[in-house]
N, C-alpha and C. Protein backbone atom coordinates (compact mmCIF):
# COMPACT_ATOMS: atom_id res chain seq x y z
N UNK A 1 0.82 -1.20 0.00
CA UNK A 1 0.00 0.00 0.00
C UNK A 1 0.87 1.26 0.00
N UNK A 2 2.12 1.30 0.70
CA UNK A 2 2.82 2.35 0.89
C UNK A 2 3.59 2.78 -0.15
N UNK A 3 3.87 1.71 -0.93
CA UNK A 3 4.12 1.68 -2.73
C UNK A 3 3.32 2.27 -3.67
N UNK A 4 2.69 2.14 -3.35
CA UNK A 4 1.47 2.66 -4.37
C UNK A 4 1.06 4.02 -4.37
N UNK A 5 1.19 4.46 -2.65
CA UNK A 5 0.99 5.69 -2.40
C UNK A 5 2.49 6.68 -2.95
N UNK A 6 3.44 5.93 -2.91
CA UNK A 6 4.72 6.58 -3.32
C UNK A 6 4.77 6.98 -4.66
N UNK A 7 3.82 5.83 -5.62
CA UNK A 7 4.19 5.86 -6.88
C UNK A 7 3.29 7.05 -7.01
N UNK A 8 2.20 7.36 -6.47
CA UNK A 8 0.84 7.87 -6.93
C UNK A 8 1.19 9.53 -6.46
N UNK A 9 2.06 9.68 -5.41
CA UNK A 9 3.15 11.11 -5.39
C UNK A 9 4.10 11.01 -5.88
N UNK A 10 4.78 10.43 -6.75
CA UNK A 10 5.82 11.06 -7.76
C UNK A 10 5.14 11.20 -8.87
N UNK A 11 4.14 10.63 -9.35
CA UNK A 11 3.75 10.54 -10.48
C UNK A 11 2.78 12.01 -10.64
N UNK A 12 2.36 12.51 -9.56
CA UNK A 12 1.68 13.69 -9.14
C UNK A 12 2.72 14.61 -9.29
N UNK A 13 4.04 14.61 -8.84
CA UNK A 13 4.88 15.62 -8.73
C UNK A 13 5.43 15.89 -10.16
N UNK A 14 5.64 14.59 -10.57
CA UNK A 14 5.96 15.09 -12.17
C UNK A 14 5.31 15.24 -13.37
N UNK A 15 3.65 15.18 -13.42
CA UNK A 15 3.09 15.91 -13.77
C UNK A 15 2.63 17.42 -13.14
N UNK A 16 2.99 17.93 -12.13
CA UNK A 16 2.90 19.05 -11.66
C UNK A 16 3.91 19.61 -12.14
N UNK A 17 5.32 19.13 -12.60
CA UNK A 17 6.25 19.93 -12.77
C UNK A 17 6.11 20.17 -14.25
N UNK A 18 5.56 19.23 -15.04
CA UNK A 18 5.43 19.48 -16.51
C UNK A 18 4.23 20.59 -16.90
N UNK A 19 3.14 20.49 -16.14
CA UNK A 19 2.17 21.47 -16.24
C UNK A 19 2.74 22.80 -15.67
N UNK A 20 3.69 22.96 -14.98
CA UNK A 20 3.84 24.57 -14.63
C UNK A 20 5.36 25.14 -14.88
N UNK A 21 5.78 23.99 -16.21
CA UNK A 21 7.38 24.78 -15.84
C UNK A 21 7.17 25.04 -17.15
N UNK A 22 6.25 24.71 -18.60
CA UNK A 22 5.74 25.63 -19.56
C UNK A 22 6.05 27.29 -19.23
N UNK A 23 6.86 27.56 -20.17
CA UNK A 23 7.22 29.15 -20.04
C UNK A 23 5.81 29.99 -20.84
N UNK A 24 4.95 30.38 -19.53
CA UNK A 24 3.52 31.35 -20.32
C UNK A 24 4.10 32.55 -20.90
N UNK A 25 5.21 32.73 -21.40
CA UNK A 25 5.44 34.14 -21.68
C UNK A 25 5.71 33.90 -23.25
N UNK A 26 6.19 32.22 -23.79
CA UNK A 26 6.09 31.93 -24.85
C UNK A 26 5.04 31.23 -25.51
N UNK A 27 4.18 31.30 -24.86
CA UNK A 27 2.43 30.89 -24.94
C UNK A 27 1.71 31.54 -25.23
N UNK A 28 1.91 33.02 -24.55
CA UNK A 28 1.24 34.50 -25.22
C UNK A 28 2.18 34.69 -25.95
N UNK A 29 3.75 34.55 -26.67
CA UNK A 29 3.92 35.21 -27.32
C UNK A 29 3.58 34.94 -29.14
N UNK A 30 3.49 33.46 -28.87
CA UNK A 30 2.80 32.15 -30.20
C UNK A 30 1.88 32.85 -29.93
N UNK A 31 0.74 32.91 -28.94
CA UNK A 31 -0.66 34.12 -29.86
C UNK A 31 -0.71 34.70 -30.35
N UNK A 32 -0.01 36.00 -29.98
CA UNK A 32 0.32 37.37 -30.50
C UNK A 32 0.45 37.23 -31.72
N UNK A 33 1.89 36.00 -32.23
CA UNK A 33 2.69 35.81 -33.36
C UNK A 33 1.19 35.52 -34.50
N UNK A 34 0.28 34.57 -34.00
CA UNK A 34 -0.89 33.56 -34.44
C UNK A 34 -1.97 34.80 -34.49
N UNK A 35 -2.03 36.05 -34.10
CA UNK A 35 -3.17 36.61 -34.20
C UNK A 35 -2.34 37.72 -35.53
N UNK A 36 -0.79 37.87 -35.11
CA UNK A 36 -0.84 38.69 -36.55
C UNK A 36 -1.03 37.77 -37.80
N UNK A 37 -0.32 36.71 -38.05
CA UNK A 37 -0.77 35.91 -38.65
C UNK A 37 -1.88 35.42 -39.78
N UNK A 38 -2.82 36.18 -38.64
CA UNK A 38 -4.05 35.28 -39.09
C UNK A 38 -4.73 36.89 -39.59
N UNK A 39 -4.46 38.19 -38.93
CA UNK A 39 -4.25 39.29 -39.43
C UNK A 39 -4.05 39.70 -40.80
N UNK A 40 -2.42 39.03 -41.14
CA UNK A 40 -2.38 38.99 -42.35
C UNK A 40 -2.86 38.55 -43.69
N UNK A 41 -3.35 37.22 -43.19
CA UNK A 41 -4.07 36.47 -43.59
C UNK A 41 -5.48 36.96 -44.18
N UNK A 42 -5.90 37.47 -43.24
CA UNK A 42 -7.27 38.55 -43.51
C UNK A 42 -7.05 39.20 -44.56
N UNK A 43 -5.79 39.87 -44.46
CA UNK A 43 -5.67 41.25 -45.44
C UNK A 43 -4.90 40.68 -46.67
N UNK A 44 -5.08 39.31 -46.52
CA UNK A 44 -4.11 39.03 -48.39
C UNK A 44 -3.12 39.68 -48.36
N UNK A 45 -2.29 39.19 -47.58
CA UNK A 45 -0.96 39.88 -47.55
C UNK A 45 0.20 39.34 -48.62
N UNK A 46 0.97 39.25 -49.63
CA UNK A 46 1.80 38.68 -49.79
C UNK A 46 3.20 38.48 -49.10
N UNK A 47 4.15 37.32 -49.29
CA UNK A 47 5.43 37.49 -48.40
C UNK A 47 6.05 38.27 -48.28
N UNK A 48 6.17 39.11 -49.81
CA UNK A 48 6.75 40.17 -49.20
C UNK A 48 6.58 41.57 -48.39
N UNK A 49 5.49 41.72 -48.19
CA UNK A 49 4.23 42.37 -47.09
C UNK A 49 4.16 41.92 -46.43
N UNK A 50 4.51 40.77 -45.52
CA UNK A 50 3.99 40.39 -44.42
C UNK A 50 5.25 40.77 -44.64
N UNK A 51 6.86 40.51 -44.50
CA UNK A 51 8.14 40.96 -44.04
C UNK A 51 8.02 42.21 -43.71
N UNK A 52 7.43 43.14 -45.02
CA UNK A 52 7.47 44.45 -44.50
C UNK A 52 7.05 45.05 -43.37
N UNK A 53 5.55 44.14 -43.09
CA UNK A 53 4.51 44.31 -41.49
C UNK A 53 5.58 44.10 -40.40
N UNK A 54 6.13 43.10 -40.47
CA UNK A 54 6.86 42.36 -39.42
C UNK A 54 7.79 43.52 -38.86
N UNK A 55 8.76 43.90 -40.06
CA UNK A 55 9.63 44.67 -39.79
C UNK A 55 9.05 46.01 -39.37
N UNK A 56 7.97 46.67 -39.86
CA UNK A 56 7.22 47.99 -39.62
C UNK A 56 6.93 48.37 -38.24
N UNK A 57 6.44 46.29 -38.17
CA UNK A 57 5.84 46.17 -36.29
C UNK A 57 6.89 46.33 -35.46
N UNK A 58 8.35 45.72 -35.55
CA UNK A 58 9.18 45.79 -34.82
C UNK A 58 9.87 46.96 -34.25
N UNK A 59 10.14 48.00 -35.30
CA UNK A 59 10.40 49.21 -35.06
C UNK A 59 9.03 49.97 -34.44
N UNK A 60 7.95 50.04 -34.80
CA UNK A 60 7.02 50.90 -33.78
C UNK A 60 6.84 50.29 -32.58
N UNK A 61 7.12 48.96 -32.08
CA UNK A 61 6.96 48.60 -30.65
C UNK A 61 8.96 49.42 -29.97
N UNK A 62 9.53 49.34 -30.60
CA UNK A 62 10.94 49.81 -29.91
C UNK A 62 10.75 51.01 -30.09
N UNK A 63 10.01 51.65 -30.77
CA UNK A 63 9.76 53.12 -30.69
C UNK A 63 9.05 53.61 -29.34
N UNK A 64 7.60 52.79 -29.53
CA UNK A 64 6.50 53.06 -28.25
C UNK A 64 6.39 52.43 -27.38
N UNK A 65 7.94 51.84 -26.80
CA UNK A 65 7.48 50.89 -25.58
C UNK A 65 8.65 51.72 -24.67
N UNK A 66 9.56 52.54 -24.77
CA UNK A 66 9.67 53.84 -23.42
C UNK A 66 8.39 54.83 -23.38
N UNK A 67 8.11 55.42 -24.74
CA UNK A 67 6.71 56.33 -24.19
C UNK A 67 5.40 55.66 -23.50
N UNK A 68 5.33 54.60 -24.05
CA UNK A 68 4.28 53.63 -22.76
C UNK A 68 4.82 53.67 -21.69
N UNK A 69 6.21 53.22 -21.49
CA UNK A 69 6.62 53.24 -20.09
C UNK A 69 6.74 54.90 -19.71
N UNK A 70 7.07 55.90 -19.62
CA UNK A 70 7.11 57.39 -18.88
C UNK A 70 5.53 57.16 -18.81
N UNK A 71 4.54 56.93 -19.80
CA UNK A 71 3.27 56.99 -19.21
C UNK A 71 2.79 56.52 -17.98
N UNK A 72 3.70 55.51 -17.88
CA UNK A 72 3.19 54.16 -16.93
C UNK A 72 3.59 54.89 -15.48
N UNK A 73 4.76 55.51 -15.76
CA UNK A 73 5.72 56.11 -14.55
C UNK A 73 5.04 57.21 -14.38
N UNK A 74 4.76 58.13 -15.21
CA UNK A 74 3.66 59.25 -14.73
C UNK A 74 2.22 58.94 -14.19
N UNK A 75 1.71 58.20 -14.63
CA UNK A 75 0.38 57.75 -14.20
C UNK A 75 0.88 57.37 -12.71
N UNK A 76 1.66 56.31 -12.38
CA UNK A 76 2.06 55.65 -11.08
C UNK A 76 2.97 57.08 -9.76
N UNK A 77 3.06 58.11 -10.58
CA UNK A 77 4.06 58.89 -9.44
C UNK A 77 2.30 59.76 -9.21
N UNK A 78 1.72 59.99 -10.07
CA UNK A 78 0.03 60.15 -9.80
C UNK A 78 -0.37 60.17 -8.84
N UNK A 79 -0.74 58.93 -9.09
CA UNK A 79 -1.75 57.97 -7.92
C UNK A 79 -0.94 57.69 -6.71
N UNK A 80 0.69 57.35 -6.72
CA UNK A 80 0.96 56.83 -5.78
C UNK A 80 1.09 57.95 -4.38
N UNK A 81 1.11 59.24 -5.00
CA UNK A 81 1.56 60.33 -3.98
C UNK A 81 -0.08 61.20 -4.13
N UNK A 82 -1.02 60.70 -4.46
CA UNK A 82 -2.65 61.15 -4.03
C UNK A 82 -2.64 61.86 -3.11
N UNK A 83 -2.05 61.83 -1.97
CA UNK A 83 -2.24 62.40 -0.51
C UNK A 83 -1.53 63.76 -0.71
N UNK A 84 -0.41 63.62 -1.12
CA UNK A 84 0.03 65.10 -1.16
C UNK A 84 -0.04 65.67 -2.84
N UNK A 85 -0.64 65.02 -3.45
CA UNK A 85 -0.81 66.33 -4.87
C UNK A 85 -2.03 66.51 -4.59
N UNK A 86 -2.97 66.33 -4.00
CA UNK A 86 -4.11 66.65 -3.75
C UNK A 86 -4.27 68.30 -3.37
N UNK A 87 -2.91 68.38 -2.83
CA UNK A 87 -3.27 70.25 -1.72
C UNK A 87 -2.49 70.91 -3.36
N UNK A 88 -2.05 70.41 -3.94
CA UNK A 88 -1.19 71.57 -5.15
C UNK A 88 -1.55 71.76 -6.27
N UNK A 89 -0.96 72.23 -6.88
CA UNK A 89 -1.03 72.39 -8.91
C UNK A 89 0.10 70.77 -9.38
N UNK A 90 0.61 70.26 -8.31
CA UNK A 90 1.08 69.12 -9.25
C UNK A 90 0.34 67.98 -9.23
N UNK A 91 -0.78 67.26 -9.10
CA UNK A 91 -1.71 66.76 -9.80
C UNK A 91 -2.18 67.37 -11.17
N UNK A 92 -2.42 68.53 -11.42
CA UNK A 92 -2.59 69.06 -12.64
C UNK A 92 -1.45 69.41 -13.53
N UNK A 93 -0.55 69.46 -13.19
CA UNK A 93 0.85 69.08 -13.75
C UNK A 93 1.04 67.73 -14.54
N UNK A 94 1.07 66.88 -13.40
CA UNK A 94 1.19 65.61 -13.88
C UNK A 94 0.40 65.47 -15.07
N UNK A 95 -1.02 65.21 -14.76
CA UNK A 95 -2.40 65.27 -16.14
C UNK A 95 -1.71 65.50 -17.51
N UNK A 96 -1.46 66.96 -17.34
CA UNK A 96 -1.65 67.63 -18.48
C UNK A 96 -0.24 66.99 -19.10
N UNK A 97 0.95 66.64 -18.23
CA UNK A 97 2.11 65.23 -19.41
C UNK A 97 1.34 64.35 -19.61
N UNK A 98 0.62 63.32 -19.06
CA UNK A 98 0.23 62.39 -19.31
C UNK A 98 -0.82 62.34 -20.15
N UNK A 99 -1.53 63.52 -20.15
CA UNK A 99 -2.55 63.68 -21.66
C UNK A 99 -1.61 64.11 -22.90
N UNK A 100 0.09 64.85 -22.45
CA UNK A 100 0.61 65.19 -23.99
C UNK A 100 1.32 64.09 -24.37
N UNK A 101 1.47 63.14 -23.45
CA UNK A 101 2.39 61.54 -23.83
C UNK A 101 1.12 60.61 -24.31
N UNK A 102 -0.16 60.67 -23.92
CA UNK A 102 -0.86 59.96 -24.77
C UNK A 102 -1.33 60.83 -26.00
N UNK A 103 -1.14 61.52 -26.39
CA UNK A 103 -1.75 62.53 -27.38
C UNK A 103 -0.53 61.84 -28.25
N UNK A 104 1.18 62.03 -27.89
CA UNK A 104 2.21 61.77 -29.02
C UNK A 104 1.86 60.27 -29.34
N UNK A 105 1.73 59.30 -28.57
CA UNK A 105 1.68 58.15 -28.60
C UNK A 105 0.48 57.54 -29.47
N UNK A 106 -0.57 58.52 -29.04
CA UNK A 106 -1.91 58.65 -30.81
C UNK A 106 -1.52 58.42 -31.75
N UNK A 107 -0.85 60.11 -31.95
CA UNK A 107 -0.29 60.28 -32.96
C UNK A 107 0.56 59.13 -33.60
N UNK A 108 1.51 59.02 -33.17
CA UNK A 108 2.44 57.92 -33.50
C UNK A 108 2.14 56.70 -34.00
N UNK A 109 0.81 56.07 -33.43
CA UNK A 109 0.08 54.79 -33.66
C UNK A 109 -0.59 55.06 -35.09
N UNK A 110 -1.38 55.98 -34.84
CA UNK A 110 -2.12 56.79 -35.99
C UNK A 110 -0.85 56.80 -37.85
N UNK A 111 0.19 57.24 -37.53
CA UNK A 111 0.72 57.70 -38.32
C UNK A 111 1.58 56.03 -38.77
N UNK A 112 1.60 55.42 -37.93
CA UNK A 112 2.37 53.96 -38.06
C UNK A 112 1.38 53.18 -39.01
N UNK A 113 -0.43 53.43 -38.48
CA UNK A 113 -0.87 53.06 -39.45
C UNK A 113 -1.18 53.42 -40.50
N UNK A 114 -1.25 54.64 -41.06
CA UNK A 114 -1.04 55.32 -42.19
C UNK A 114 -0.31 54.62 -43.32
N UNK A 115 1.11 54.09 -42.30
CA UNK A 115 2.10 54.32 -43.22
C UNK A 115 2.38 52.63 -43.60
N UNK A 116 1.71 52.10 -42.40
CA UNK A 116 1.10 50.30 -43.32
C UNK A 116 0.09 50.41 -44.16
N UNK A 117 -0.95 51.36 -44.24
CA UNK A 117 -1.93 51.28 -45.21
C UNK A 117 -1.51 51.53 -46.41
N UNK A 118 -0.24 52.63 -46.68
CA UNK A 118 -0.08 52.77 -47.99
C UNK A 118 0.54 51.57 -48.54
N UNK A 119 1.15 50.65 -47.79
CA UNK A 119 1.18 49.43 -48.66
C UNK A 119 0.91 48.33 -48.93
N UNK A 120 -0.62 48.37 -49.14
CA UNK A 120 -1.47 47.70 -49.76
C UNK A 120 -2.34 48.20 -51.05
N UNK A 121 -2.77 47.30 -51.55
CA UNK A 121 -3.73 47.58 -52.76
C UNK A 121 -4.63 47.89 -52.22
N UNK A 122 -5.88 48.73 -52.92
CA UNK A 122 -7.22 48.83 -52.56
C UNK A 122 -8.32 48.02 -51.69
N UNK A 123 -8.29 46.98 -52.38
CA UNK A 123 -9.08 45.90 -51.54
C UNK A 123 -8.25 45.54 -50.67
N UNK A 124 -6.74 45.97 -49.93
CA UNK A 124 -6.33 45.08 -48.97
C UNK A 124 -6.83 46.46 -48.10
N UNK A 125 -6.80 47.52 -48.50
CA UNK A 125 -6.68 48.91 -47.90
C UNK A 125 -8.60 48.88 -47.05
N UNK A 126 -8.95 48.60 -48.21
CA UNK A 126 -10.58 48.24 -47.03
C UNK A 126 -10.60 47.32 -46.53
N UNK A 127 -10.11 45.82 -46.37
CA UNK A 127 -10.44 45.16 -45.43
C UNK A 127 -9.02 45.66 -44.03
N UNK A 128 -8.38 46.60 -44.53
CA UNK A 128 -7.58 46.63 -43.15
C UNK A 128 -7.66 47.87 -42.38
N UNK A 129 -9.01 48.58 -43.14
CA UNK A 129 -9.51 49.83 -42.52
C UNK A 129 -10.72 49.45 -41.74
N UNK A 130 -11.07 48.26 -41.67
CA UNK A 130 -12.27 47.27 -41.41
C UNK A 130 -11.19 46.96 -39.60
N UNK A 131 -10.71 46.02 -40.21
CA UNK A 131 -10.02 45.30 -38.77
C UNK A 131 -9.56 46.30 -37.84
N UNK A 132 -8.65 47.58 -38.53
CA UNK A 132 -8.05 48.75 -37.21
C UNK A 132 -9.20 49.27 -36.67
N UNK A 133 -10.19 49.71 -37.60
CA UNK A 133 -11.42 50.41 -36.62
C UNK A 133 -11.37 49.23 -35.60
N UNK A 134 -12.71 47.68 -35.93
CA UNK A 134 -12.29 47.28 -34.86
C UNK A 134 -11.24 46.62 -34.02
N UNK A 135 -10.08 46.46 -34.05
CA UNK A 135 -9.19 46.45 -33.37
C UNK A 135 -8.83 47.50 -32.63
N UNK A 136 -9.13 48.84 -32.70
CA UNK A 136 -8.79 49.62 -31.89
C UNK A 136 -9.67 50.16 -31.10
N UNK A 137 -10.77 49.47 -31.10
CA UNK A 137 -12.22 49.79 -30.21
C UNK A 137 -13.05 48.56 -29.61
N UNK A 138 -11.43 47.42 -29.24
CA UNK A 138 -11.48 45.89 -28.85
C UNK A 138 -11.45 46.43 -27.28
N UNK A 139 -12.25 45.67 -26.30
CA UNK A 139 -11.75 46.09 -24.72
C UNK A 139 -10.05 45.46 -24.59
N UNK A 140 -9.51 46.13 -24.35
CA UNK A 140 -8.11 45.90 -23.87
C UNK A 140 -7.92 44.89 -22.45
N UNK A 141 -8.89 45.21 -21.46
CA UNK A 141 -8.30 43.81 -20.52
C UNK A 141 -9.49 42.96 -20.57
N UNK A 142 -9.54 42.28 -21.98
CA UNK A 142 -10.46 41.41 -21.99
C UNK A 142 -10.24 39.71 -21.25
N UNK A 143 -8.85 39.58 -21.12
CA UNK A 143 -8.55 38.50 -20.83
C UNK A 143 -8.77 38.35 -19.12
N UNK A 144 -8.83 39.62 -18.92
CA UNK A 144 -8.86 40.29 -16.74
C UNK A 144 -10.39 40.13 -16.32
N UNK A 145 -10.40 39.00 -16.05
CA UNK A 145 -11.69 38.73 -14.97
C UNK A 145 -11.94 39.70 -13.89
């Protein structure tokens, strides 16, 4: 009996270790990869358009991923000091960067897609004026219970 119970905890432990030592960070990142993908796919992309996407995408995320972050850092020096910007003008300080860092960061998105739309044909140009509307009016923490 005490065999059995031994076998029936290792055999527990090493399926516990196979179910949680999966790296989830390369699990979302095969989505991501699988939703542009399938993105492209939508829009009749040819290979050499999807390289160009790829490469287009890579440079606007290394572009907009410090101005996301100062956002992140302004929003957080915000909220975290509530108690004392409350009596001053620096709560309204803060705001008014963090409305001109999301205003550049619009812009920027805005103009990134611009500048993927011009390279497509017509019919790729409406079905990918189709997907950004909704893609950019998708709830963002849809996955956050």
């Amino acid at each position: 009996m005490v065999f059995l119970v031994l076998i029936l905890l290792i055999s527990n432990i090493v399926l516990a270790f196979f179910l949680f030592s999966n790296d989830k960070k390369d699990v979302k990142r095969n989505s991501k990869d699988d939703f542009a993908m399938m993105f492209y796919k939508e829009l009749g992309l040819n290979p050499s358009q999807i390289d160009t996407f790829k490469t287009k995408k890579e440079d606007y995320f290394k572009e907009m991923k410090p101005i996301w972050g100062e956002i992140r850092e302004l929003k957080d020096s915000l909220y975290r000091n509530m108690g004392t910007l409350e009596q001053d003008s620096s709560a309204n300080t803060l705001i008014i960067l963090i409305n001109e860092k999301n205003k550049f960061a619009d812009q920027k998105t805005f103009h990134h897609f611009i500048t993927l739309r011009r390279l497509l044909d017509s019919s790729q140009q409406i079905k990918f004026d189709t997907s950004i509307a909704k893609m950019m009016n998708r709830p963002w923490n849809r996955n956050r219970k």
